[in-house]
Protein backbone atom coordinates (compact mmCIF):
# COMPACT_ATOMS: atom_id res chain seq x y z
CA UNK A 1 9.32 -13.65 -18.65
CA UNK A 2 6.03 -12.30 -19.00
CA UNK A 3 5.79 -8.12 -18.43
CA UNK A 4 4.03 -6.63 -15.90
CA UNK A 5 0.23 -5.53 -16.13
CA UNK A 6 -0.03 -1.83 -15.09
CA UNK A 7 -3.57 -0.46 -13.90
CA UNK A 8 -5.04 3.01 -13.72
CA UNK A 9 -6.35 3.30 -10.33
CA UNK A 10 -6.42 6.97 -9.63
CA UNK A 11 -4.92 10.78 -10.49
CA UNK A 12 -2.01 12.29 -8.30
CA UNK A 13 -4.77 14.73 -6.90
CA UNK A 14 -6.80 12.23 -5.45
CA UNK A 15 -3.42 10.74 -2.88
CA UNK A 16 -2.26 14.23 -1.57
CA UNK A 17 0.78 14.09 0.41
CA UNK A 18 -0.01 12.75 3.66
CA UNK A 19 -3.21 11.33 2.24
CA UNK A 20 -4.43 7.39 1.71
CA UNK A 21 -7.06 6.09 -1.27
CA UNK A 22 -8.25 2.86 -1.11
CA UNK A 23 -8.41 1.04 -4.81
CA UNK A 24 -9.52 -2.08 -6.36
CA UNK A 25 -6.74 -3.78 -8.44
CA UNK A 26 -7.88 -6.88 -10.14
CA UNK A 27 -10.49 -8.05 -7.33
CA UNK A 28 -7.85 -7.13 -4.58
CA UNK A 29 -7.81 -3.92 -2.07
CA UNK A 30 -5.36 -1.83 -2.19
CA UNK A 31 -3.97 1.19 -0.38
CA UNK A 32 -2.39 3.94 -1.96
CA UNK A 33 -0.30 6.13 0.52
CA UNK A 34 1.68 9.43 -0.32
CA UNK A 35 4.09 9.63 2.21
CA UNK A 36 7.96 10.46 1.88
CA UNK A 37 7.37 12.12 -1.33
CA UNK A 38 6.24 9.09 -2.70
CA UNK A 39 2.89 7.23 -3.90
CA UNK A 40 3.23 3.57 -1.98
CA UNK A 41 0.99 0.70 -3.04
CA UNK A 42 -0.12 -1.90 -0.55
CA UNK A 43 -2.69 -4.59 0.56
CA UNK A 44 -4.90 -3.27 2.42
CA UNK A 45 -4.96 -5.87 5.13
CA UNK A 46 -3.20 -6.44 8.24
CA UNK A 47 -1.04 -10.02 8.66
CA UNK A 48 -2.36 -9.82 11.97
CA UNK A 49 -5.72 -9.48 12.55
CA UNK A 50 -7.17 -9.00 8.60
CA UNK A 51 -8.11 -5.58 9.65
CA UNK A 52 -8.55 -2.82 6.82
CA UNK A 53 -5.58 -0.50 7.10
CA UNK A 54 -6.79 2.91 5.47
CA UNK A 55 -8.06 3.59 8.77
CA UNK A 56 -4.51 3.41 10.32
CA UNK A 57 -2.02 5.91 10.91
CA UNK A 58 0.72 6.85 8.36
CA UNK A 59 3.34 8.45 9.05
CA UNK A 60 7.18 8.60 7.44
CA UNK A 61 6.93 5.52 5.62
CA UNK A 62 4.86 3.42 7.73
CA UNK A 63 1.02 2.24 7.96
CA UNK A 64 -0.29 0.98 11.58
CA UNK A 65 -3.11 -1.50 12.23
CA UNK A 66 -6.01 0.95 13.99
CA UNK A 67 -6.66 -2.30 15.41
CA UNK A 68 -3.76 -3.34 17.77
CA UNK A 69 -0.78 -0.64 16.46
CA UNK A 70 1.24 -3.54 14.60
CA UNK A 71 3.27 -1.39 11.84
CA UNK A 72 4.57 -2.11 8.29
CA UNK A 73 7.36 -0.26 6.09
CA UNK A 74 5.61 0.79 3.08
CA UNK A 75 8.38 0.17 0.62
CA UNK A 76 9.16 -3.45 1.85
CA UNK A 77 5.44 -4.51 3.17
CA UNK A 78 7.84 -5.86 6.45
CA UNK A 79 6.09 -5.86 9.82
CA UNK A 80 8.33 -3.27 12.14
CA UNK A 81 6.68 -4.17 15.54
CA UNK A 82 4.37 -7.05 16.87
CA UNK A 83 2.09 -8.21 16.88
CA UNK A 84 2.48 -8.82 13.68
CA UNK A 85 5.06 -10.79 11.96
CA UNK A 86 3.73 -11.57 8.38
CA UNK A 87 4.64 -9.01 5.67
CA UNK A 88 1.28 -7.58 3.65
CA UNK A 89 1.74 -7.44 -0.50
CA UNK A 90 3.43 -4.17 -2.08
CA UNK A 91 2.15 -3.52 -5.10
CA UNK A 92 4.81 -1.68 -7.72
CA UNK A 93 3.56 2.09 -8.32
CA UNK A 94 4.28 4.09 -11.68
CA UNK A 95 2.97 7.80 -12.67
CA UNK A 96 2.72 8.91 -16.22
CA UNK A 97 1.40 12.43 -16.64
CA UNK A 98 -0.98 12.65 -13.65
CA UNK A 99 -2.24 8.83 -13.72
CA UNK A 100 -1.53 6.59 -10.60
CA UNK A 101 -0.51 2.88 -11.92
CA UNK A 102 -0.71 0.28 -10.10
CA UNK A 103 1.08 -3.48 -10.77
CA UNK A 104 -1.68 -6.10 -11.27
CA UNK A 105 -0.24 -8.28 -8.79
CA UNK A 106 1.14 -7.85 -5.41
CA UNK A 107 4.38 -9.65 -4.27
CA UNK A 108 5.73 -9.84 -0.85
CA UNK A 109 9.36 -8.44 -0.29
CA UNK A 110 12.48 -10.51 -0.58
């Protein structure tokens, strides 16, 4: 099993609670979303209509489409209302000293 490739994207200062960053992580966009006490990592897509989501709201958890409203759960990439009902990719998130580290490759939940 091979390990995992962990990128520097950004510092803890630039995602501050309540806040979003948009990132680049190997050729792919990526949201990074401090909600819950927690840095999330997503694609920065919706399933639905392949709308950007940074300009979404965010609130416990959750990212909405500023498109048509469709939500996800940040932790699982899961859709949570229609109308869409394709997960987006989570990336895995790490912080060592003030660094933001993002997995090289997105998965989509089990």
């Amino acid at each position: 099993m091979t390990e995992k490739t962990f990128i520097a994207v950004a510092r803890l200062e630039d995602v501050p609670p309540g806040g979003k960053k948009c990132v680049t992580v190997e050729g792919q966009k990526v949201l990074l979303c401090n909600t819950k006490d927690r840095i999330f990592a997503v694609e920065n897509q919706c399933s639905h209509v392949l709308e950007p989501l940074d300009e979404g709201r965010m609130r416990s958890g959750w990212i909405a489409c500023p498109i048509h409203g469709a939500r996800f759960d940040l932790e699982t990439g899961k859709p949570l209302n229609p109308p869409a009902i394709f997960p987006i990719k989570i990336y895995e998130v790490r912080i060592e000293g003030d660094d933001i580290l993002v997995s090289s490759e997105g998965v989509f939940a089990d």
